[in-house]
C-alpha atoms as a PDB file:
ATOM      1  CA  UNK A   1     114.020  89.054 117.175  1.00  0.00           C
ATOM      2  CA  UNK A   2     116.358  90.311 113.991  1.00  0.00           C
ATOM      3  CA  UNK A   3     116.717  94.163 113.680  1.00  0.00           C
ATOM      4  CA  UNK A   4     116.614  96.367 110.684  1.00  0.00           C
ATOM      5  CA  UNK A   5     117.251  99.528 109.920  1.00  0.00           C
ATOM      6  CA  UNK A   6     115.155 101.884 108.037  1.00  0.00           C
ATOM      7  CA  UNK A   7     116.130 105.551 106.488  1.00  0.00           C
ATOM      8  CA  UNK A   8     114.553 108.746 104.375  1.00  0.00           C
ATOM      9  CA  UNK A   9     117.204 108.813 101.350  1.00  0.00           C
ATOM     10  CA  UNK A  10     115.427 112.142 100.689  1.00  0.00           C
ATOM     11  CA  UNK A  11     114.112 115.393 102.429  1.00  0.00           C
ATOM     12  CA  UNK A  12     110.704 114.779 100.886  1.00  0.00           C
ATOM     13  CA  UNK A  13     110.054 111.387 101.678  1.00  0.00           C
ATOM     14  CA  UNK A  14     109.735 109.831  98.626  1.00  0.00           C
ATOM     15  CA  UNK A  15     112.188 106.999  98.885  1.00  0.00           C
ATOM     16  CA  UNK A  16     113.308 104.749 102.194  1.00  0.00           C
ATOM     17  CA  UNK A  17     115.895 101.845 102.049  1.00  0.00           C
ATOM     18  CA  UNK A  18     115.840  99.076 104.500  1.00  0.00           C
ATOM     19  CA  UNK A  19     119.052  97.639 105.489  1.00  0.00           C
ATOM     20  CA  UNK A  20     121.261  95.392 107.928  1.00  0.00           C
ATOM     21  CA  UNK A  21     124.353  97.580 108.590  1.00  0.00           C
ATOM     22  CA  UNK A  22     125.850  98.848 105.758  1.00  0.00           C
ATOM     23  CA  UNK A  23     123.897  96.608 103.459  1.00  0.00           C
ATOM     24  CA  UNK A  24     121.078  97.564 101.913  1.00  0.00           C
ATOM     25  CA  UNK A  25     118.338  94.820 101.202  1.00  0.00           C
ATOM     26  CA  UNK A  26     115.494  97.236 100.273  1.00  0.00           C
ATOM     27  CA  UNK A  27     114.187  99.899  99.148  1.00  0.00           C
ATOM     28  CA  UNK A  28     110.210 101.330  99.407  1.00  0.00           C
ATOM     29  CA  UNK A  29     109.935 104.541  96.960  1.00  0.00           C
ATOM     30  CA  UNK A  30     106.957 106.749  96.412  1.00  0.00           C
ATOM     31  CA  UNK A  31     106.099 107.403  92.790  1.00  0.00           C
ATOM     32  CA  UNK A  32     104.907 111.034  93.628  1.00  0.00           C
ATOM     33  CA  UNK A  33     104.294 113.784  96.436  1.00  0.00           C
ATOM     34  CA  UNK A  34     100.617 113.924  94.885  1.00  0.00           C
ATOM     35  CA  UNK A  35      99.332 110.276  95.402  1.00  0.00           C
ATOM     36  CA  UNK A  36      99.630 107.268  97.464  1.00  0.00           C
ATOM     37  CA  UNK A  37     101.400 104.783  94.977  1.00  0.00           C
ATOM     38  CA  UNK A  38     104.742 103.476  96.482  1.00  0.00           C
ATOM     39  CA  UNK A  39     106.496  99.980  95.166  1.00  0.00           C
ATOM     40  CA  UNK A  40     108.936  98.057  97.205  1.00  0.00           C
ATOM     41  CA  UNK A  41     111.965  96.828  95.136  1.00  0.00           C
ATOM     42  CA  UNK A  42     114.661  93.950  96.304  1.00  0.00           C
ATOM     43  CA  UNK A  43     116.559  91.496  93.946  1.00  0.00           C
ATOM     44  CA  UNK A  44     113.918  88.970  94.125  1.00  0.00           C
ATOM     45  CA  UNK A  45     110.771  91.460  95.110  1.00  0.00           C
ATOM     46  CA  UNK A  46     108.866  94.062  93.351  1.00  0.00           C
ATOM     47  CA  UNK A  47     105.410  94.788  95.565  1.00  0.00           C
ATOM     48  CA  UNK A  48     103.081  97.306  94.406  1.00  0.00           C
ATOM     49  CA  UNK A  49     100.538  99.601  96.659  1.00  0.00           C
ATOM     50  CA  UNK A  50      97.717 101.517  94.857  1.00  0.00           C
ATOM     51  CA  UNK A  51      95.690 103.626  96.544  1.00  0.00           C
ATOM     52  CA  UNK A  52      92.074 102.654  94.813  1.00  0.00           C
ATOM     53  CA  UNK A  53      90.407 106.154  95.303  1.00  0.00           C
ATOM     54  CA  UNK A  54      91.237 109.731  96.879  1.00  0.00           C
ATOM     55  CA  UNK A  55      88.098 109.083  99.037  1.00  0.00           C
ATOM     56  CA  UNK A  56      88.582 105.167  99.352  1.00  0.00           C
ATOM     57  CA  UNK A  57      91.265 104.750 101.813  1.00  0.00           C
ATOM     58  CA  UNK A  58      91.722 101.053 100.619  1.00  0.00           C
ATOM     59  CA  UNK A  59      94.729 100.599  99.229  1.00  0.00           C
ATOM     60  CA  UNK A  60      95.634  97.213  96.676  1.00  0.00           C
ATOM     61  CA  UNK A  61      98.951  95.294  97.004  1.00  0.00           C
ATOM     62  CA  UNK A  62     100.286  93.650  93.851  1.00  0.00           C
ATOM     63  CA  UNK A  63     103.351  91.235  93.413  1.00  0.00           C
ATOM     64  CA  UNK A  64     103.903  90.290  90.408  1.00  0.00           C
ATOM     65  CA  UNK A  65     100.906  91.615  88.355  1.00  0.00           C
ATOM     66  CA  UNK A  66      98.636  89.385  91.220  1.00  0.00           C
ATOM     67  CA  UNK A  67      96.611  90.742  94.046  1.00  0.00           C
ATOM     68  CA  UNK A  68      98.208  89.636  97.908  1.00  0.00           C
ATOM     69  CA  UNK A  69      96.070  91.397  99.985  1.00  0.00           C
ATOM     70  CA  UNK A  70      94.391  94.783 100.373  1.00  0.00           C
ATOM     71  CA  UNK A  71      94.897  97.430 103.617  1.00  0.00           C
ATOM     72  CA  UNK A  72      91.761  99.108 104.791  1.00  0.00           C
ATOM     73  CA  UNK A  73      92.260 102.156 107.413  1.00  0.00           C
ATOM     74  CA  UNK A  74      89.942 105.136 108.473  1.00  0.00           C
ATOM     75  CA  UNK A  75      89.999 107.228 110.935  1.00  0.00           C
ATOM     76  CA  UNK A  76      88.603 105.683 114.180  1.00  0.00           C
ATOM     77  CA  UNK A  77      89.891 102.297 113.176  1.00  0.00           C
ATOM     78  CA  UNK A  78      93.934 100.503 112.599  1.00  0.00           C
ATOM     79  CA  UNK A  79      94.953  99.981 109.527  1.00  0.00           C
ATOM     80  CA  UNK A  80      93.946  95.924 109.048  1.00  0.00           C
ATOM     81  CA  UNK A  81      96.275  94.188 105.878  1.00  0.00           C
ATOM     82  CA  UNK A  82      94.351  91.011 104.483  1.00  0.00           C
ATOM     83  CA  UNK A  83      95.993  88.803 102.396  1.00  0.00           C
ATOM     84  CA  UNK A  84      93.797  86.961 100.008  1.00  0.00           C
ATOM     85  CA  UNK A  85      95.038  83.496 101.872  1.00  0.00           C
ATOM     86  CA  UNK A  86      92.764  85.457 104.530  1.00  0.00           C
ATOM     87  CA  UNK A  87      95.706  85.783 107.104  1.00  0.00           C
ATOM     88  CA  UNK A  88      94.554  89.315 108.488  1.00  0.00           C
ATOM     89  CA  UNK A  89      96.983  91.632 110.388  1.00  0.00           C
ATOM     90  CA  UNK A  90      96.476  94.559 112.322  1.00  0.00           C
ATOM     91  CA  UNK A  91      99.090  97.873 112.373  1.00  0.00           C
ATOM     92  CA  UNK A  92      98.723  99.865 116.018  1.00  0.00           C
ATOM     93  CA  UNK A  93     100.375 102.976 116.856  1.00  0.00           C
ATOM     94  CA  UNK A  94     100.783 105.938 119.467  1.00  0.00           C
ATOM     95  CA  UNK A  95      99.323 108.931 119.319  1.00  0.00           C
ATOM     96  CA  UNK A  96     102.051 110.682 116.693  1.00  0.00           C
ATOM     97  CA  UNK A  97     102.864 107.659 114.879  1.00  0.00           C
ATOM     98  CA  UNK A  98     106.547 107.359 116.026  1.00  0.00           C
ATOM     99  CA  UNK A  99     106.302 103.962 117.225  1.00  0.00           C
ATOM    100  CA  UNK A 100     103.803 101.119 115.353  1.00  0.00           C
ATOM    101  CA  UNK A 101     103.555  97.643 115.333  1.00  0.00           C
ATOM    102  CA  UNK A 102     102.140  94.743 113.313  1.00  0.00           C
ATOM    103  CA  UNK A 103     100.224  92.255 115.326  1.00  0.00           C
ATOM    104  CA  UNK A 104      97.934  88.931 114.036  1.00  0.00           C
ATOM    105  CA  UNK A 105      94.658  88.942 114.594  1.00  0.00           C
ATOM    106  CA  UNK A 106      95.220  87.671 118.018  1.00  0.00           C
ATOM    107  CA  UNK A 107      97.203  90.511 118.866  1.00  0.00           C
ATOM    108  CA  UNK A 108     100.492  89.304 118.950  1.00  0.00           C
ATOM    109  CA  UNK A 109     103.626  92.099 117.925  1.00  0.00           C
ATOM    110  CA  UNK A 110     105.185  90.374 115.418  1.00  0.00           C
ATOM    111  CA  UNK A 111     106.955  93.655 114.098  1.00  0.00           C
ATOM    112  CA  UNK A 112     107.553  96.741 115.719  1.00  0.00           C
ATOM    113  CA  UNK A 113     108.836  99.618 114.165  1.00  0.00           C
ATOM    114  CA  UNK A 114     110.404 102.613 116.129  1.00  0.00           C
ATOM    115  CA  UNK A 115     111.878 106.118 115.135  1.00  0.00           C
ATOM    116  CA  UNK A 116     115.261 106.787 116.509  1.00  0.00           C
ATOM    117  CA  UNK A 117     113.830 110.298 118.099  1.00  0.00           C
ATOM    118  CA  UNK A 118     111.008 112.414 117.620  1.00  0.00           C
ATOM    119  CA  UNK A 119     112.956 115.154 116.034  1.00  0.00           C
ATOM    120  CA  UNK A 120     114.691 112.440 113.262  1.00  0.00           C
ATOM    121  CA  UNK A 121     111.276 111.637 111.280  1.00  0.00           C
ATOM    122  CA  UNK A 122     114.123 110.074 109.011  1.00  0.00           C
ATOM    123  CA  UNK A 123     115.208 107.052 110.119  1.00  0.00           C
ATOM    124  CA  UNK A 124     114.606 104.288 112.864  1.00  0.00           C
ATOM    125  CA  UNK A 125     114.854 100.208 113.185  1.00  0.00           C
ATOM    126  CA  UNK A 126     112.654  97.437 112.810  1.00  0.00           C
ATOM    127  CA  UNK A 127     112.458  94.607 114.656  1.00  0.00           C
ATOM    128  CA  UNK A 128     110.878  91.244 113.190  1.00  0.00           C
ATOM    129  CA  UNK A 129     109.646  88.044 114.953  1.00  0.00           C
ATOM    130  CA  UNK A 130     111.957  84.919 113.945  1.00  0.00           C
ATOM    131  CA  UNK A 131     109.077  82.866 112.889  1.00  0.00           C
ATOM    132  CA  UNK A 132     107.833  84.857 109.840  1.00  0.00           C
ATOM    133  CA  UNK A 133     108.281  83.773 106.206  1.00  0.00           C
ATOM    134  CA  UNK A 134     110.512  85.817 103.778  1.00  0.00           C
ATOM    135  CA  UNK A 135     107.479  86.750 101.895  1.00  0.00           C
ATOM    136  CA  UNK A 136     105.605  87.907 104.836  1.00  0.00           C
ATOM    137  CA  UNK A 137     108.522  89.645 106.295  1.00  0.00           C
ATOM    138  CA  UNK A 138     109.071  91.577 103.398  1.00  0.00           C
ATOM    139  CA  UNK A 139     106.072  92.529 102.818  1.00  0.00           C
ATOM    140  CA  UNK A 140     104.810  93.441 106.400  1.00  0.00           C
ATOM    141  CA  UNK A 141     108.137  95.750 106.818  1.00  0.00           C
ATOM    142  CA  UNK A 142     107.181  97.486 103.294  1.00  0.00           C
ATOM    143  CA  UNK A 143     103.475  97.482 103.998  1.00  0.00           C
ATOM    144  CA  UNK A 144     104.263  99.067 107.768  1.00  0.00           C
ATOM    145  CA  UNK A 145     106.331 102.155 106.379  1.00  0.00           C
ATOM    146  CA  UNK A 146     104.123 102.625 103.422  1.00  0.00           C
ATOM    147  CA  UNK A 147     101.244 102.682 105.869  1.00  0.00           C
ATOM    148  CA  UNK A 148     103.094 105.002 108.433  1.00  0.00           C
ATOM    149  CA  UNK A 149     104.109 107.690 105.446  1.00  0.00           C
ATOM    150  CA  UNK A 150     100.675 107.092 104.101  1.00  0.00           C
ATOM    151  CA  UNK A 151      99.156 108.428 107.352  1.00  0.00           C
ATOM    152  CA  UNK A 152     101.343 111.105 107.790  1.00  0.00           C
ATOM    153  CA  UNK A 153     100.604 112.321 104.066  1.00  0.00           C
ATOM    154  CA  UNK A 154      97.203 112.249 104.634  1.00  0.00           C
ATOM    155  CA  UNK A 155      96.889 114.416 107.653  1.00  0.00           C
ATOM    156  CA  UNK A 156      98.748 116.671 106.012  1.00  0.00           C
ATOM    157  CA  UNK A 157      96.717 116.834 102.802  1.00  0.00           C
ATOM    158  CA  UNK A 158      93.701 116.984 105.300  1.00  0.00           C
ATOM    159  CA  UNK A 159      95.329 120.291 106.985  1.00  0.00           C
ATOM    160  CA  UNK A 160      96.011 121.887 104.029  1.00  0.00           C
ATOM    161  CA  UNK A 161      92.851 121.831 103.111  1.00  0.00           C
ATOM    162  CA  UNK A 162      90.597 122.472 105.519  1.00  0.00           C
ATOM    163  CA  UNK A 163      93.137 125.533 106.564  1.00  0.00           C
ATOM    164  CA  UNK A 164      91.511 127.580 103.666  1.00  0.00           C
ATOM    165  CA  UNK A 165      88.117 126.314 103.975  1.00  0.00           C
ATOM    166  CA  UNK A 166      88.605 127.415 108.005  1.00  0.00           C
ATOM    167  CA  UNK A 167      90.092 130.850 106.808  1.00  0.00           C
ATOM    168  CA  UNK A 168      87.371 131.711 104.270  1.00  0.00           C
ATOM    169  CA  UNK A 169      84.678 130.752 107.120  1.00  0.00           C
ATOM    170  CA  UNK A 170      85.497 133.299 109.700  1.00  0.00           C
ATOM    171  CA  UNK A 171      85.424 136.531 106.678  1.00  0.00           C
END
């Protein structure tokens, strides 16, 4: 297995660079605190992931103006990544979403992801199965973080709302 490294380049989490040592190879940036749109930017790359609908959890990945595949999540189920060659992975986690992991279909770890310590939410390493592609590699390790920050954001939307709702109930 190769190892990456991933880091937060900001306090709000809107931009992440992959890199090996000192060299950076790429970078996954969120277009805004308010929505779920992130690309993922390398010399050769530029991957897309829309979020199709506040409700929808589905969210569409692009390369190149082309649909790849599509991630569905909710909350009683892992996040599943189809590509539209119909090669279906499967992203698993523990219970705070330090530590998550690709696997196939057959449940093979192919990537695992893991944050340095539970009080640095800012950086960690990734380490990748020899036998995948360059253009699966890149875009599982993209796909992985976006789906990790993605989570993360969302609980925290959730909480902020229901806080008020929950506050205004017991008047």
């Amino acid at each position: 297995m190769r190892t990456l490294n991933w880091c937060r380049t900001n306090w709000i989490a809107r931009n992440f660079v992959f890199s090996i040592g000192q060299e950076i190879i790429g970078q996954l940036t969120f277009h805004s605190s308010w929505n779920f749109n992130a690309v993922y930017t390398d010399k050769e790359t530029k991957i897309r992931f829309a979020q199709t609908g506040f409700w929808d959890r589905s969210v569409l990945i692009t390369k190149d103006g082309e649909k790849i595949g599509i991630i569905k999540s909710g909350f009683f189920i892992h996040p599943t990544l189809t590509l539209v060659t119909g090669e279906k992975f499967i992203l698993s986690s523990n219970i705070w979403g330090r530590d998550v992991n690709w696997k196939t279909k057959e449940g093979k770890t192919i990537i695992q992801y893991k944050q340095t310590t539970l009080s640095s939410m800012e950086k960690g390493i990734i380490k990748l199965n020899d036998s995948l592609t360059i253009d699966i590699e890149k875009l599982l390790i993209s796909s992985g973080l976006f789906i990790r920050q993605y989570i993360h954001k969302r609980a925290a939307l959730m909480i902020a709302i229901a806080i008020p709702i929950i506050v205004a109930s017991n008047r």
